[in-house]
Protein backbone atom coordinates (compact mmCIF):
# COMPACT_ATOMS: atom_id res chain seq x y z
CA UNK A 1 40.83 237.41 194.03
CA UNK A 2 43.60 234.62 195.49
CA UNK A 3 43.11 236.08 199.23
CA UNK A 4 39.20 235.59 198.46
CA UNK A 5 39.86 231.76 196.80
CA UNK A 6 41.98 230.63 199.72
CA UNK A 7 40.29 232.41 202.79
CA UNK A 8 37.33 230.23 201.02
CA UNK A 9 39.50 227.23 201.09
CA UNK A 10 41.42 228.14 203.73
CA UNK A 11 41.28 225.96 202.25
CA UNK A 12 41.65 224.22 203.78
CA UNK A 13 44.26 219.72 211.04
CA UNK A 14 47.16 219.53 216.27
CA UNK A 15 50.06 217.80 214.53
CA UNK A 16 49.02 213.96 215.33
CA UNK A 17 52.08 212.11 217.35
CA UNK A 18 51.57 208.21 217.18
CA UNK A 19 53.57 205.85 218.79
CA UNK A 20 52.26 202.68 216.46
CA UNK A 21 50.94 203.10 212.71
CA UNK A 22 47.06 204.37 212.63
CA UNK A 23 44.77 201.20 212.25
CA UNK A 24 44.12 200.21 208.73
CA UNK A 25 40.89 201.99 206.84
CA UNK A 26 39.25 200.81 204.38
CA UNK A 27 40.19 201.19 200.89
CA UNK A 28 38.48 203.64 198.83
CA UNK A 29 36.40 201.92 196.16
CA UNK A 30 34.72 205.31 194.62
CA UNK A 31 34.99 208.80 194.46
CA UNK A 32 32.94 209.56 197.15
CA UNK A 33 34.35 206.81 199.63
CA UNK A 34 38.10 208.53 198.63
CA UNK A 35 36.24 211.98 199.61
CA UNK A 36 34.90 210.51 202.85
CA UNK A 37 38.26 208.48 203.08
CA UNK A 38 39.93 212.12 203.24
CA UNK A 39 37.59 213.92 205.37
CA UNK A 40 37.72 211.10 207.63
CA UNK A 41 41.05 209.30 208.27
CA UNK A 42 43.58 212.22 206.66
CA UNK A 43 44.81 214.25 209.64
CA UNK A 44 47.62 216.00 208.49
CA UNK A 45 48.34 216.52 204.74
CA UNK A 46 50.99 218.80 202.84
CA UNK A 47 51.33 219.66 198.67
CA UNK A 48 52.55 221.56 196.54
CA UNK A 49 50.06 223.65 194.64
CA UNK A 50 49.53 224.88 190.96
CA UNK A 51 46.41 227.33 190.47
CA UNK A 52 44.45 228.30 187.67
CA UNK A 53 41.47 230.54 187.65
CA UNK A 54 39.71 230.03 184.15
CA UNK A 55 36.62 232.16 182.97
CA UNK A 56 33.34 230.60 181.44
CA UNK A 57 34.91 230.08 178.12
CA UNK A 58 37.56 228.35 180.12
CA UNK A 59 40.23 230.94 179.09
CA UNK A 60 43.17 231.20 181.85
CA UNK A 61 43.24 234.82 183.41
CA UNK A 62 44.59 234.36 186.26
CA UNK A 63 47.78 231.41 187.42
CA UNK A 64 49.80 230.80 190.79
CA UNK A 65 51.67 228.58 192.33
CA UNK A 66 52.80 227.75 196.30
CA UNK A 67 52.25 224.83 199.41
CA UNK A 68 49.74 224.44 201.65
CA UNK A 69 49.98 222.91 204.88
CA UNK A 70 46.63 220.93 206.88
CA UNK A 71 46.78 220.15 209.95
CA UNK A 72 43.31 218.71 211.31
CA UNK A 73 41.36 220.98 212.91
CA UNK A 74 40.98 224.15 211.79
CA UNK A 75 44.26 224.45 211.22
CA UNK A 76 46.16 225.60 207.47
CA UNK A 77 48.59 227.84 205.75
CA UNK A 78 48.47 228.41 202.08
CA UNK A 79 51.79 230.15 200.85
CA UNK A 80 51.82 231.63 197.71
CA UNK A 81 55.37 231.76 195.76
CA UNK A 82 54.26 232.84 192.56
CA UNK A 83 53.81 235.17 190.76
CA UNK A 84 53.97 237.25 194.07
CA UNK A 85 54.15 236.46 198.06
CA UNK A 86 51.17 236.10 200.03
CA UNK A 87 50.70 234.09 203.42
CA UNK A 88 47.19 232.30 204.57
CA UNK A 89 47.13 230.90 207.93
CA UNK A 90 44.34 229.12 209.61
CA UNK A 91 45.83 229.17 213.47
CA UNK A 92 42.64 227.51 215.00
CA UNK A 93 40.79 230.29 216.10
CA UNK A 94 41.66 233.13 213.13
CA UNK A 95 42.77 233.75 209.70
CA UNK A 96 45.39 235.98 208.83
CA UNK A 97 46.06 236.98 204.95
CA UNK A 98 49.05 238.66 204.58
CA UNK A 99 49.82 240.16 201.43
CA UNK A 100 53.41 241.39 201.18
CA UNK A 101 52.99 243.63 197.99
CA UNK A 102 50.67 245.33 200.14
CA UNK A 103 52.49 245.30 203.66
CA UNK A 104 48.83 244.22 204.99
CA UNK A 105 47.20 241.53 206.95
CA UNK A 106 43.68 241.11 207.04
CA UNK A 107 42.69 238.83 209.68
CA UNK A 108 39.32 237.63 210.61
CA UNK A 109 37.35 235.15 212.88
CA UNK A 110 37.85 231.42 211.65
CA UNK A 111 34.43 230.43 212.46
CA UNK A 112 32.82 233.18 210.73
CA UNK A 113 35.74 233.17 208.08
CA UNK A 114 34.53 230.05 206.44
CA UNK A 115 30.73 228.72 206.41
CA UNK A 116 30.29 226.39 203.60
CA UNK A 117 33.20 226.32 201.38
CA UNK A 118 35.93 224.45 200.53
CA UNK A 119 37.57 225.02 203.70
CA UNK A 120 35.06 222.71 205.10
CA UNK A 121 36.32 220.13 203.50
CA UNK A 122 39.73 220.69 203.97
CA UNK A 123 40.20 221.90 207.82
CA UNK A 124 37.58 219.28 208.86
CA UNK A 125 35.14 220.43 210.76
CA UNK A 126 31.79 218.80 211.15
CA UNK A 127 30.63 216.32 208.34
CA UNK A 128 30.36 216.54 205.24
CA UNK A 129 27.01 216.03 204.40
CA UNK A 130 25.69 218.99 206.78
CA UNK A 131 27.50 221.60 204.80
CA UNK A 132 27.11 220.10 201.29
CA UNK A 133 25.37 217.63 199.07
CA UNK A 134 27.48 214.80 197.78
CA UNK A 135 27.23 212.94 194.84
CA UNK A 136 29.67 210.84 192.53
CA UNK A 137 30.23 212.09 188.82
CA UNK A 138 31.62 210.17 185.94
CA UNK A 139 35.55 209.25 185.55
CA UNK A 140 37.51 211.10 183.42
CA UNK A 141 40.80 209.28 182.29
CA UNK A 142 42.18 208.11 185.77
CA UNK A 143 40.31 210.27 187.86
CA UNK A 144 37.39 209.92 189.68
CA UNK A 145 35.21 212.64 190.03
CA UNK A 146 32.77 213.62 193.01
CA UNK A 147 30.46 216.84 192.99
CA UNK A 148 29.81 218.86 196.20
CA UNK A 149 27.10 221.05 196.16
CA UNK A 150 27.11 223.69 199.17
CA UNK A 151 23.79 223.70 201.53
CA UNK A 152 24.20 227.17 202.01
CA UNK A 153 24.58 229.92 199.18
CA UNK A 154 26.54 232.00 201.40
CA UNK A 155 30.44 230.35 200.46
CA UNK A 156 30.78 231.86 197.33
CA UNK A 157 30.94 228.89 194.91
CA UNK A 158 28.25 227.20 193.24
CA UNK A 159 29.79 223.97 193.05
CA UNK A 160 32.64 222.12 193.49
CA UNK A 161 34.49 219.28 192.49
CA UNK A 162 37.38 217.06 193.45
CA UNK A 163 39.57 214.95 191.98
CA UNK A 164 41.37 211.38 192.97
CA UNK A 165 43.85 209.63 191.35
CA UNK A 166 43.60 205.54 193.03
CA UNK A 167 42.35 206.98 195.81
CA UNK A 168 44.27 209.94 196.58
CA UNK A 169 43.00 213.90 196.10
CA UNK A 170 44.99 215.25 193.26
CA UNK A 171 42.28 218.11 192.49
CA UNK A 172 39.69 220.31 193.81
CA UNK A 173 37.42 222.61 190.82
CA UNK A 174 35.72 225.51 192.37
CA UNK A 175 32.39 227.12 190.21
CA UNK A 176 31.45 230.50 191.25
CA UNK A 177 28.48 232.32 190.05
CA UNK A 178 29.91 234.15 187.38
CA UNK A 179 30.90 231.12 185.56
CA UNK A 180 34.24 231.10 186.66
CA UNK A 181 36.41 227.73 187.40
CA UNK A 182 39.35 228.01 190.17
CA UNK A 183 41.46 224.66 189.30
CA UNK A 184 43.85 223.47 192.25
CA UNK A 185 46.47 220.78 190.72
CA UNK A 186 48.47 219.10 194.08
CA UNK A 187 51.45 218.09 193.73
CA UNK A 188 53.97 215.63 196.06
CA UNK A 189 51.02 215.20 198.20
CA UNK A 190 52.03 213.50 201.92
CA UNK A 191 49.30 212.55 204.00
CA UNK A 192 49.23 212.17 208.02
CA UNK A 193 52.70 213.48 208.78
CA UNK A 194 54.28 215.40 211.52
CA UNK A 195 54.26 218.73 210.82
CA UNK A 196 55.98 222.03 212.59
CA UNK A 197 53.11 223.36 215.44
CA UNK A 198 54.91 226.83 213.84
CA UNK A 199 54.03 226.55 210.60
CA UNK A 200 49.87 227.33 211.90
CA UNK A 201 51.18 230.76 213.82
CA UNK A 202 51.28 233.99 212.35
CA UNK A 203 52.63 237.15 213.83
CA UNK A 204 52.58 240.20 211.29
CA UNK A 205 55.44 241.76 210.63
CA UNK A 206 56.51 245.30 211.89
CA UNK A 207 55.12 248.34 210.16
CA UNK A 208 52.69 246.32 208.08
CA UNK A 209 48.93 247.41 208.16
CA UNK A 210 46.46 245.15 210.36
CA UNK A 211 42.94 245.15 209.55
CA UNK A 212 39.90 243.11 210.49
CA UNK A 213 38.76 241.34 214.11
């Protein structure tokens, strides 16, 4: 189920090296404008995660926890740290999913890994509105809301929705078609920063199981 949620987000950016500050953007005055603001003008970006997958009475059954790493485009790696150890890296051209439990990496063709999903939204490729339909929702406390309906039927989510706080992602809300709700808190979010070239390789370890491309 997590290898599924996270190969879908990937997700989810060559490590940008500037001499002067980037130019100023403008500031986000909605929740879309903050979602274009991200998909836009945030190159790199780095969080802890918490992760809840909640079923259509909104009952937990399922709860993780790691850091992801973005590096604009195509470029990712999701670690999971609890409750067990599992690697997702998005190295520009593949994913790998290494599951440690297991001793097995499935890796697979990053083009054809991710269509329109989350990962979309979060490695950056193309715009937005050609892989889903956009549309602000109502605040909730101090967040504000924006829907993102996928084009294509073929991601395996209904619908998603993210989450700012002044601005700044703090949550993404996956629907699939069962009914089910995959909630990603981030946490100590940093956005455009240098980040390690190494931390978007993968090589599996010895003696583990490789399947896929």
């Amino acid at each position: 189920m997590r290898s599924k949620i996270f190969v879908l987000l990937g997700i989810c950016l060559a490590v940008v090296a500037q001499a002067a500050p980037p130019a100023p953007t403008p500031v986000p005055t909605n929740s879309v404008d903050s979602l274009r603001n991200f998909f836009g003008n945030v190159h790199t970006f780095s969080a802890t995660f918490k992760q809840v997958v909640l079923d259509d009475a909104s009952a937990p059954i399922q709860e993780s926890s790691g850091t992801l790493w973005i590096d604009r485009p195509d470029k990712f790696r999701w670690t999971y740290e609890s409750p067990s150890k599992q690697e997702i890296v998005g190295d520009g051209q593949k994913i790998w999913i290494y599951d440690k439990d297991l001793e097995q990496v499935t890796v697979r063709s990053l083009q054809g890994g991710l269509g329109a999903t989350p990962a979309v939204l979060l490695a950056g490729r193309g715009r937005l509105e050609d892989s889903f339909t956009v549309k602000a929702l109502a605040p909730q406390g101090n967040m504000d809301w924006a829907q993102l309906t996928p084009r294509k039927k073929d991601g395996g989510f209904e619908m998603i929705r993210v989450g700012f706080d002044q601005g700044k992602l703090r949550v993404l809300e996956m629907v699939d078609g069962f009914g089910n709700t995959t909630r990603v808190t981030l946490q100590s979010a940093k956005e455009n920063i240098k980040i390690d070239p190494t931390k978007f390789q993968f090589t599996p370890p010895k003696g583990v199981d490789v399947v896929g491309d």
